[in-house]
C-alpha atoms as a PDB file:
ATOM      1  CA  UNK A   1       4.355-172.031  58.232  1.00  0.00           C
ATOM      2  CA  UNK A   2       7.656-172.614  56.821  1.00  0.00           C
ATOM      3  CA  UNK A   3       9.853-174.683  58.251  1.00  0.00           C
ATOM      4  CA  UNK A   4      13.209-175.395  58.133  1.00  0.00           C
ATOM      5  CA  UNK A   5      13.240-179.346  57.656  1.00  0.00           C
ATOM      6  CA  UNK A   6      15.047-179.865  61.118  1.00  0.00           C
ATOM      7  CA  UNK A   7      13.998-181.910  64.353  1.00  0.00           C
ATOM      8  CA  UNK A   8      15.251-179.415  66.392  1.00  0.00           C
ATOM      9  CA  UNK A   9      14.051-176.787  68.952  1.00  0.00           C
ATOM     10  CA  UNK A  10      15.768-173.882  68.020  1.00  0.00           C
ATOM     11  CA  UNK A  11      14.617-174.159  64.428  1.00  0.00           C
ATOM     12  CA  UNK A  12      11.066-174.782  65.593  1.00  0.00           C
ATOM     13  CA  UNK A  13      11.254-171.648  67.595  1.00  0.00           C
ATOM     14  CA  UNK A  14      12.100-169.923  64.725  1.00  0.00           C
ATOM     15  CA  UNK A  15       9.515-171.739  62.417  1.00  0.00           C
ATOM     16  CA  UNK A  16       6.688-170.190  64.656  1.00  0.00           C
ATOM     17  CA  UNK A  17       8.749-166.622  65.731  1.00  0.00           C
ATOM     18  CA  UNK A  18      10.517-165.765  62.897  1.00  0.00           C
ATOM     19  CA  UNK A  19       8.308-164.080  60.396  1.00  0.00           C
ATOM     20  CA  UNK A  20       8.306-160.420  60.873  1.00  0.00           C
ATOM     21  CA  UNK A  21       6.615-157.936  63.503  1.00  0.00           C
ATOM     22  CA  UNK A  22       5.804-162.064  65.175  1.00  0.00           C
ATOM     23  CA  UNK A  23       8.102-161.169  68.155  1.00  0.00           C
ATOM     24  CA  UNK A  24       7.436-157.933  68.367  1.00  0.00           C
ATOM     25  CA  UNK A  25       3.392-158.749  68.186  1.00  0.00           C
ATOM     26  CA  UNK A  26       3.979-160.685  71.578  1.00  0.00           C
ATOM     27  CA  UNK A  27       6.451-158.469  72.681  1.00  0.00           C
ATOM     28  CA  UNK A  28       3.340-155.481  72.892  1.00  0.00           C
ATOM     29  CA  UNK A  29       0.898-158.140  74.289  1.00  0.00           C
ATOM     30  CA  UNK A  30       2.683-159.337  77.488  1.00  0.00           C
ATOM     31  CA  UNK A  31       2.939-155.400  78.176  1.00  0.00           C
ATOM     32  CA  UNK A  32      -1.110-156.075  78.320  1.00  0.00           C
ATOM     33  CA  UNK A  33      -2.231-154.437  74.666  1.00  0.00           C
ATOM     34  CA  UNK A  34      -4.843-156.798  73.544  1.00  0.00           C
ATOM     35  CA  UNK A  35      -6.862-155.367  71.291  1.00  0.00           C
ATOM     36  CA  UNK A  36      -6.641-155.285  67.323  1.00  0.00           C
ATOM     37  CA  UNK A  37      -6.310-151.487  66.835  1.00  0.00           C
ATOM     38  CA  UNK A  38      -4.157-151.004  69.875  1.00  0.00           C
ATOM     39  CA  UNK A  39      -1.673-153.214  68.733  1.00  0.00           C
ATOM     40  CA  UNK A  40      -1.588-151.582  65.456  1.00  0.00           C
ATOM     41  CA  UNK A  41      -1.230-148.490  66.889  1.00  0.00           C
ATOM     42  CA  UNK A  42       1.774-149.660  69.062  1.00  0.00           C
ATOM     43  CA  UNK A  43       3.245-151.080  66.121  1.00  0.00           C
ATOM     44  CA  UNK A  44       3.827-148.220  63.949  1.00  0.00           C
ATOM     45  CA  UNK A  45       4.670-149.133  59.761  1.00  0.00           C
ATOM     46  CA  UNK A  46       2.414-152.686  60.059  1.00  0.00           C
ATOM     47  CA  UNK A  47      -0.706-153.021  58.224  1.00  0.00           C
ATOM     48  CA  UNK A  48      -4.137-154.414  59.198  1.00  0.00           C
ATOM     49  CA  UNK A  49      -3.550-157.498  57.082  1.00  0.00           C
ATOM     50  CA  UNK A  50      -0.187-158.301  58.086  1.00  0.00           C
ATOM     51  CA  UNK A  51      -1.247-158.053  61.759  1.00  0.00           C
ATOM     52  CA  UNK A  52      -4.420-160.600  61.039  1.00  0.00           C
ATOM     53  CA  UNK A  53      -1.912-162.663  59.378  1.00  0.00           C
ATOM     54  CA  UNK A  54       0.448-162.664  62.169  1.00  0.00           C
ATOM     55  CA  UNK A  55      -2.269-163.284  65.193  1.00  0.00           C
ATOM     56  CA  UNK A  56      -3.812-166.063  63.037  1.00  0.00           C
ATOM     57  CA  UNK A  57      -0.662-167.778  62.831  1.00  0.00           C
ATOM     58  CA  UNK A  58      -0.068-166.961  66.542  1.00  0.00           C
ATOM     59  CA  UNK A  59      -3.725-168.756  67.509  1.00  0.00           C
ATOM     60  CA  UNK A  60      -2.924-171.788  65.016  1.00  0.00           C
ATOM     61  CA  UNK A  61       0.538-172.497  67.272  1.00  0.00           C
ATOM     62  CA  UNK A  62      -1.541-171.709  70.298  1.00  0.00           C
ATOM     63  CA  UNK A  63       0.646-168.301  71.436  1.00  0.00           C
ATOM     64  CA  UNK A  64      -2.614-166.794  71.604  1.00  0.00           C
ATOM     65  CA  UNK A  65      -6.061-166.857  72.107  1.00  0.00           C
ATOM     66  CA  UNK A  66      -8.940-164.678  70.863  1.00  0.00           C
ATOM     67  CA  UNK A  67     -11.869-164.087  73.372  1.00  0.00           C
ATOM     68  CA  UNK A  68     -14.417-161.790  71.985  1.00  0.00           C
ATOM     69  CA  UNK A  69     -12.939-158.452  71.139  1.00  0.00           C
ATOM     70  CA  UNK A  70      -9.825-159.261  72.861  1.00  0.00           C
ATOM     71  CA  UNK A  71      -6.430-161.290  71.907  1.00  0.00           C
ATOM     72  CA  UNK A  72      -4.699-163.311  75.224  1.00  0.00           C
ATOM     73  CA  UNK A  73      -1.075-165.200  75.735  1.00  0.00           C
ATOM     74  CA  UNK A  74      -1.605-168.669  76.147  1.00  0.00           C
ATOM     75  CA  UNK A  75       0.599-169.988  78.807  1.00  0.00           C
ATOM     76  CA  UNK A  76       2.895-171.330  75.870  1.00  0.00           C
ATOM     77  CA  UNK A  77       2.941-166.900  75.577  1.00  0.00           C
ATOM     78  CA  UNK A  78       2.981-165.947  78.769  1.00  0.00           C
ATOM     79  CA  UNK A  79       6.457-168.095  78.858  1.00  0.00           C
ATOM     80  CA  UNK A  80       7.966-166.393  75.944  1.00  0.00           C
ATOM     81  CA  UNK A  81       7.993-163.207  78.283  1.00  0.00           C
ATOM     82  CA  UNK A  82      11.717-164.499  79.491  1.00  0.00           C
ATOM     83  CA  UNK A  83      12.872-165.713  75.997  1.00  0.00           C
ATOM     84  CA  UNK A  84      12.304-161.839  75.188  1.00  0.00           C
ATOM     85  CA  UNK A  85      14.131-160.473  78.124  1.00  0.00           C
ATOM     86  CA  UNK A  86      17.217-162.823  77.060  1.00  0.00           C
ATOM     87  CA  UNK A  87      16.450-161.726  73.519  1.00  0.00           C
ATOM     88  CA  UNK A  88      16.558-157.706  74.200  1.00  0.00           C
ATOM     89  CA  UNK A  89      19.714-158.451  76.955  1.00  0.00           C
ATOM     90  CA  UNK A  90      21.923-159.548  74.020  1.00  0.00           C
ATOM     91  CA  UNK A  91      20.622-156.779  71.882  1.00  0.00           C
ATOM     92  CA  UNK A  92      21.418-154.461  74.539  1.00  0.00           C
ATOM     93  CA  UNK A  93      24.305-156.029  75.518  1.00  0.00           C
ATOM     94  CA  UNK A  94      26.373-156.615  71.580  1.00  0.00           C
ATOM     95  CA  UNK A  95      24.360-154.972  69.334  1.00  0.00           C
ATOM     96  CA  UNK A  96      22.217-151.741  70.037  1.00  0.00           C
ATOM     97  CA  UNK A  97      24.284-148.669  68.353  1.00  0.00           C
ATOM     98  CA  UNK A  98      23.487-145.302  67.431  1.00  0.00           C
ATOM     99  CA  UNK A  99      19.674-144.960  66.461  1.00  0.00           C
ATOM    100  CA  UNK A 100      18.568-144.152  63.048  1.00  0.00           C
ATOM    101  CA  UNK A 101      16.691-141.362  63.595  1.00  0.00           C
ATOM    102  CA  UNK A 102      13.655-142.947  61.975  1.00  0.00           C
ATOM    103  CA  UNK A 103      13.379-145.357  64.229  1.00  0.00           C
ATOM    104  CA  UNK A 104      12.858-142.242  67.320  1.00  0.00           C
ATOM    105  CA  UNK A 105       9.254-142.173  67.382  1.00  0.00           C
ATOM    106  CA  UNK A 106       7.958-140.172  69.983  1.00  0.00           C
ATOM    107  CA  UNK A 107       4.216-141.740  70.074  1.00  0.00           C
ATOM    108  CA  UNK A 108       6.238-145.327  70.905  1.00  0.00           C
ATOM    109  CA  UNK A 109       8.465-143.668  73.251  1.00  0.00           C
ATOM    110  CA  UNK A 110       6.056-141.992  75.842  1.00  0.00           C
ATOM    111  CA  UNK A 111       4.148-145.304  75.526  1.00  0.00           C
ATOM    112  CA  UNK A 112       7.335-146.647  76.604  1.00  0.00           C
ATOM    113  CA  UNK A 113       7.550-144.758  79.273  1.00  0.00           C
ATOM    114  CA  UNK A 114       4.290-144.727  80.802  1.00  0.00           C
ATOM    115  CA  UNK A 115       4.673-148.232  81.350  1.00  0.00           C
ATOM    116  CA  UNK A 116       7.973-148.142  83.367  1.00  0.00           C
ATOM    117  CA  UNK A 117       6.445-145.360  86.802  1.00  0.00           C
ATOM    118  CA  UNK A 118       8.036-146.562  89.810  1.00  0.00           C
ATOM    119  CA  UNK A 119       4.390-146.627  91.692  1.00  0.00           C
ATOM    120  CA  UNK A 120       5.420-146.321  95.107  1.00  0.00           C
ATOM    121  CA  UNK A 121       7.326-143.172  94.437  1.00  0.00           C
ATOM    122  CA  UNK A 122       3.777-141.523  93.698  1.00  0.00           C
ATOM    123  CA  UNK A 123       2.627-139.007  95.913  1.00  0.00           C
ATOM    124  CA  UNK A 124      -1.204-140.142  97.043  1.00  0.00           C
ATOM    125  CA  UNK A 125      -3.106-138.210  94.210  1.00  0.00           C
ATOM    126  CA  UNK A 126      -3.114-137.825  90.960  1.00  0.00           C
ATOM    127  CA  UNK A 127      -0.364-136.336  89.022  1.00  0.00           C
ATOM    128  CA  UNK A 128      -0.158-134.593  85.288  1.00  0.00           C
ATOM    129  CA  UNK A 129       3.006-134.581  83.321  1.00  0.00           C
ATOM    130  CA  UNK A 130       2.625-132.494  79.876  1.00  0.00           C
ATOM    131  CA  UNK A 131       5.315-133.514  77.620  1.00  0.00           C
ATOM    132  CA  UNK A 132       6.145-132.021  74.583  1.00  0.00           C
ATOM    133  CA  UNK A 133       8.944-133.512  72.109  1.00  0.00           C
ATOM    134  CA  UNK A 134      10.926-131.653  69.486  1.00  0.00           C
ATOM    135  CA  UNK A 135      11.504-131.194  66.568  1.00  0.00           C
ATOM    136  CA  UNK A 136       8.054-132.416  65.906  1.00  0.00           C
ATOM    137  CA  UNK A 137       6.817-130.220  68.764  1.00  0.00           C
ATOM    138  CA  UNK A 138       4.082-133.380  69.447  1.00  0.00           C
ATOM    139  CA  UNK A 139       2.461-133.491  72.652  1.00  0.00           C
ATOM    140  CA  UNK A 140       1.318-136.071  75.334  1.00  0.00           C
ATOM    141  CA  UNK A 141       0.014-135.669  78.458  1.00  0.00           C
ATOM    142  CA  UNK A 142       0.560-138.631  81.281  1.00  0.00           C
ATOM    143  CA  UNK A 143      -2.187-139.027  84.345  1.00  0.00           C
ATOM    144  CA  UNK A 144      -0.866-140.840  86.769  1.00  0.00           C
ATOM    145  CA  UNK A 145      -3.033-142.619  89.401  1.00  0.00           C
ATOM    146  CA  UNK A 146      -2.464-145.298  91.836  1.00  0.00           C
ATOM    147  CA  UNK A 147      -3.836-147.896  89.752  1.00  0.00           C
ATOM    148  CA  UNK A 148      -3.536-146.490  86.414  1.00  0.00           C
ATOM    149  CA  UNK A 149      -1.449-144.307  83.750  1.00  0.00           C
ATOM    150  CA  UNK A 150      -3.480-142.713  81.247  1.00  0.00           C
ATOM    151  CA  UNK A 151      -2.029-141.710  77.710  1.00  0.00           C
ATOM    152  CA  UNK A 152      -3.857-138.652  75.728  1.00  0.00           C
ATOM    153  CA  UNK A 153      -3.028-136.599  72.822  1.00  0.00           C
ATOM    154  CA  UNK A 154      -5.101-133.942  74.085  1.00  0.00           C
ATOM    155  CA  UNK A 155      -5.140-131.756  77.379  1.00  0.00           C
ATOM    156  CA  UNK A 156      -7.165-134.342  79.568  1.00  0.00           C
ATOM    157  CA  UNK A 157      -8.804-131.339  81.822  1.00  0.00           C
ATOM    158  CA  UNK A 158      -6.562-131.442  84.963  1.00  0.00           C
ATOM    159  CA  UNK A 159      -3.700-128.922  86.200  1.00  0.00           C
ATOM    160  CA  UNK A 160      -0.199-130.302  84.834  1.00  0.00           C
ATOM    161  CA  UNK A 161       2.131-130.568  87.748  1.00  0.00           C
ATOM    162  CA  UNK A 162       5.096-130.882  85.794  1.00  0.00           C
ATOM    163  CA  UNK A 163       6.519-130.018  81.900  1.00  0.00           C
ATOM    164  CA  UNK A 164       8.487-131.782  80.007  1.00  0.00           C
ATOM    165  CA  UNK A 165      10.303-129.899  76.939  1.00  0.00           C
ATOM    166  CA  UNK A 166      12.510-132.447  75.600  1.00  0.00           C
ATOM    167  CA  UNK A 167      14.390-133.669  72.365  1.00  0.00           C
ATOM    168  CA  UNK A 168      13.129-137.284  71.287  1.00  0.00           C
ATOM    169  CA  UNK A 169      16.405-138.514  70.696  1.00  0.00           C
ATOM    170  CA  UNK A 170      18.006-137.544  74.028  1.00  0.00           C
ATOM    171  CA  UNK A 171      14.572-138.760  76.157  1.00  0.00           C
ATOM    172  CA  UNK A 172      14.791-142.563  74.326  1.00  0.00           C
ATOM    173  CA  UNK A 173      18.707-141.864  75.391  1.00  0.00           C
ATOM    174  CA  UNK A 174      17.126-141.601  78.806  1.00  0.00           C
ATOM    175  CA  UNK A 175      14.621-143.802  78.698  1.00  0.00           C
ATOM    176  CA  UNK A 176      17.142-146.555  77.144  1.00  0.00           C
ATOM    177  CA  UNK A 177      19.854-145.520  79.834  1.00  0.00           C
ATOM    178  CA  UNK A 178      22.357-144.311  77.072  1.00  0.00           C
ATOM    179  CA  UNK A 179      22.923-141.593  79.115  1.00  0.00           C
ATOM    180  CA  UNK A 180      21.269-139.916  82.559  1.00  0.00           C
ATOM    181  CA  UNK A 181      18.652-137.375  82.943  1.00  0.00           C
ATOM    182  CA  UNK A 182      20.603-135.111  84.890  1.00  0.00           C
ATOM    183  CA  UNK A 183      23.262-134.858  81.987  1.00  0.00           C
ATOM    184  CA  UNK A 184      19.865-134.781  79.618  1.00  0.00           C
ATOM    185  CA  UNK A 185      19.322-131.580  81.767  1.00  0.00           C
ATOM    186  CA  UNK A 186      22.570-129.891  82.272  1.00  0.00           C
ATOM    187  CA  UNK A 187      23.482-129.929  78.431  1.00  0.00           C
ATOM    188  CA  UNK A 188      19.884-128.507  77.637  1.00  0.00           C
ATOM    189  CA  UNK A 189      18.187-131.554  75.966  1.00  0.00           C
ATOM    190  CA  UNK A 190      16.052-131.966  78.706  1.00  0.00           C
ATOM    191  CA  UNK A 191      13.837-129.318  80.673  1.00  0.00           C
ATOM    192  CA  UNK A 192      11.851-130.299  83.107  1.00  0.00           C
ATOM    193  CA  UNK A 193       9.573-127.017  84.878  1.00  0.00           C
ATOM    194  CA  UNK A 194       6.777-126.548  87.082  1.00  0.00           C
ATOM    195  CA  UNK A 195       5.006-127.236  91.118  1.00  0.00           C
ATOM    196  CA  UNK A 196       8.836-127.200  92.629  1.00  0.00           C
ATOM    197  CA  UNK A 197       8.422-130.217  94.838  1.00  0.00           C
ATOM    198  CA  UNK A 198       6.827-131.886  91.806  1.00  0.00           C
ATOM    199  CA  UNK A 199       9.735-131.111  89.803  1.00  0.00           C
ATOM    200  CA  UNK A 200      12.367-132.411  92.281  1.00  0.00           C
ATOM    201  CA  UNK A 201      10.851-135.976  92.541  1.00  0.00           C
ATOM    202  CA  UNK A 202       9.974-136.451  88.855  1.00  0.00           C
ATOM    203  CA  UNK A 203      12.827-138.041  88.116  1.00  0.00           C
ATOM    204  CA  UNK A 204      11.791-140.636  90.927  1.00  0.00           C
ATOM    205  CA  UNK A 205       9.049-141.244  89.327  1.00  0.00           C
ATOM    206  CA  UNK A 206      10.067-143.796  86.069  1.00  0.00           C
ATOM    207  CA  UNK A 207      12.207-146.702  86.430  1.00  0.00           C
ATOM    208  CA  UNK A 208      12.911-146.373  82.872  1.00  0.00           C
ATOM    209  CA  UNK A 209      13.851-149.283  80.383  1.00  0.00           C
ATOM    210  CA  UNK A 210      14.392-152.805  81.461  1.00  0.00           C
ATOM    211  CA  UNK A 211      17.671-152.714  79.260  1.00  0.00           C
ATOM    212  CA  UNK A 212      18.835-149.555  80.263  1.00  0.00           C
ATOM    213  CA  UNK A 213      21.617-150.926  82.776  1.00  0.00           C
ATOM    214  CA  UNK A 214      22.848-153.057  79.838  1.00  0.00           C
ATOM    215  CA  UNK A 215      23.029-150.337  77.289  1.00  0.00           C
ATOM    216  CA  UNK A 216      24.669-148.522  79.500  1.00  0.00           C
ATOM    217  CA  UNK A 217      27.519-150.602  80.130  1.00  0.00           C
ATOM    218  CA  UNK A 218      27.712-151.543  76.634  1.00  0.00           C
ATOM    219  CA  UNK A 219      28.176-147.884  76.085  1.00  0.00           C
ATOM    220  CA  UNK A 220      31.292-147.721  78.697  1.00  0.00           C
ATOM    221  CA  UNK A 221      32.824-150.823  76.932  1.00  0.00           C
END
């Protein structure tokens, strides 16, 4: 570890978090993704031995733990959780511009997503959003169940209640609360098809990014 030869708690903080992809390591974990090739695949541009680097270093300063297969916070991670809500806030908040349009990637973004559904604004069974994202033209399809939300690359067997034909950069504009999906819709960037009463309470159905009320008021500034 290096350290910055300092008795003080902000520069041990960043002696343990500062290398890179640490943060964003825990940031993936406390969203419950605890195993090795999960987290690489939710952390798009790292490689295998830069990621057994980083959770090494995270189990020597006791962030995490490793039982069997699986990688868990410690307590000393579960209470990092706030440090990177006040973290993203300020980002939101001072510092969160225009996106480079390599860092819009859609496989990230619908993970996003699915882990933002405003449960209680299911209807009691199982619903099927097909999503597909331009100008790649990829496409995801989310199951959502009362106790679970499914992710899958391929059509997972069931009748899709709603479609989703989108542009990435407006939906992470949604998703991220730079603008609304209603203006997504009326200017074309968004369409959103299928059942009818489906279609009407999609948009009840995600409570979108954490940051999103911040980036948006950023944006009004």
């Amino acid at each position: 570890m290096r350290t910055y030869g300092q008795y003080c708690p902000i520069a041990r903080a960043a002696e343990i978090l500062g290398d890179r992809w640490t943060v964003l390591i825990v940031r993936e974990m406390s969203f419950g993704v605890n195993r090795f090739n999960e987290l690489q695949r939710c952390l798009p541009g790292i490689s295998r031995s830069v990621l057994t680097q980083r959770l090494r270093h995270l189990e020597r300063v006791e962030i995490i733990e490793r039982q069997d297969s699986e990688y868990r916070l410690t307590e000393a991670g579960r209470d990092l959780k706030p440090v990177l809500r006040a973290l993203g806030d300020w980002a939101a908040a001072w510092a969160f511009g225009d996106p480079d349009p390599r860092e819009l990637d859609p496989d990230l973004l619908i993970r996003w997503i699915s882990r933002h559904i405003a449960s209680a604004q299911l209807p009691d069974r199982r619903i099927v959003i097909h999503f597909e994202l331009a100008p790649r033209g990829k496409r995801y399809w989310l199951v959502l169940e009362s106790e679970e939300v499914s992710v899958c690359v391929h059509p997972p067997g069931f009748d899709v209640d709603v479609n989703v034909v989108a542009d990435t950069e407006a939906l992470y504009g949604v998703y991220l609360g730079r603008h609304t999906l209603a203006h997504a819709m009326r200017d074309g960037l968004v369409e959103v098809t299928g059942v009818p009463g489906m279609v009407r309470a999609f948009p009840r159905w995600f409570t979108w990014s954490d940051f999103a009320p911040l980036v948006r008021a950023s944006a009004a500034r």
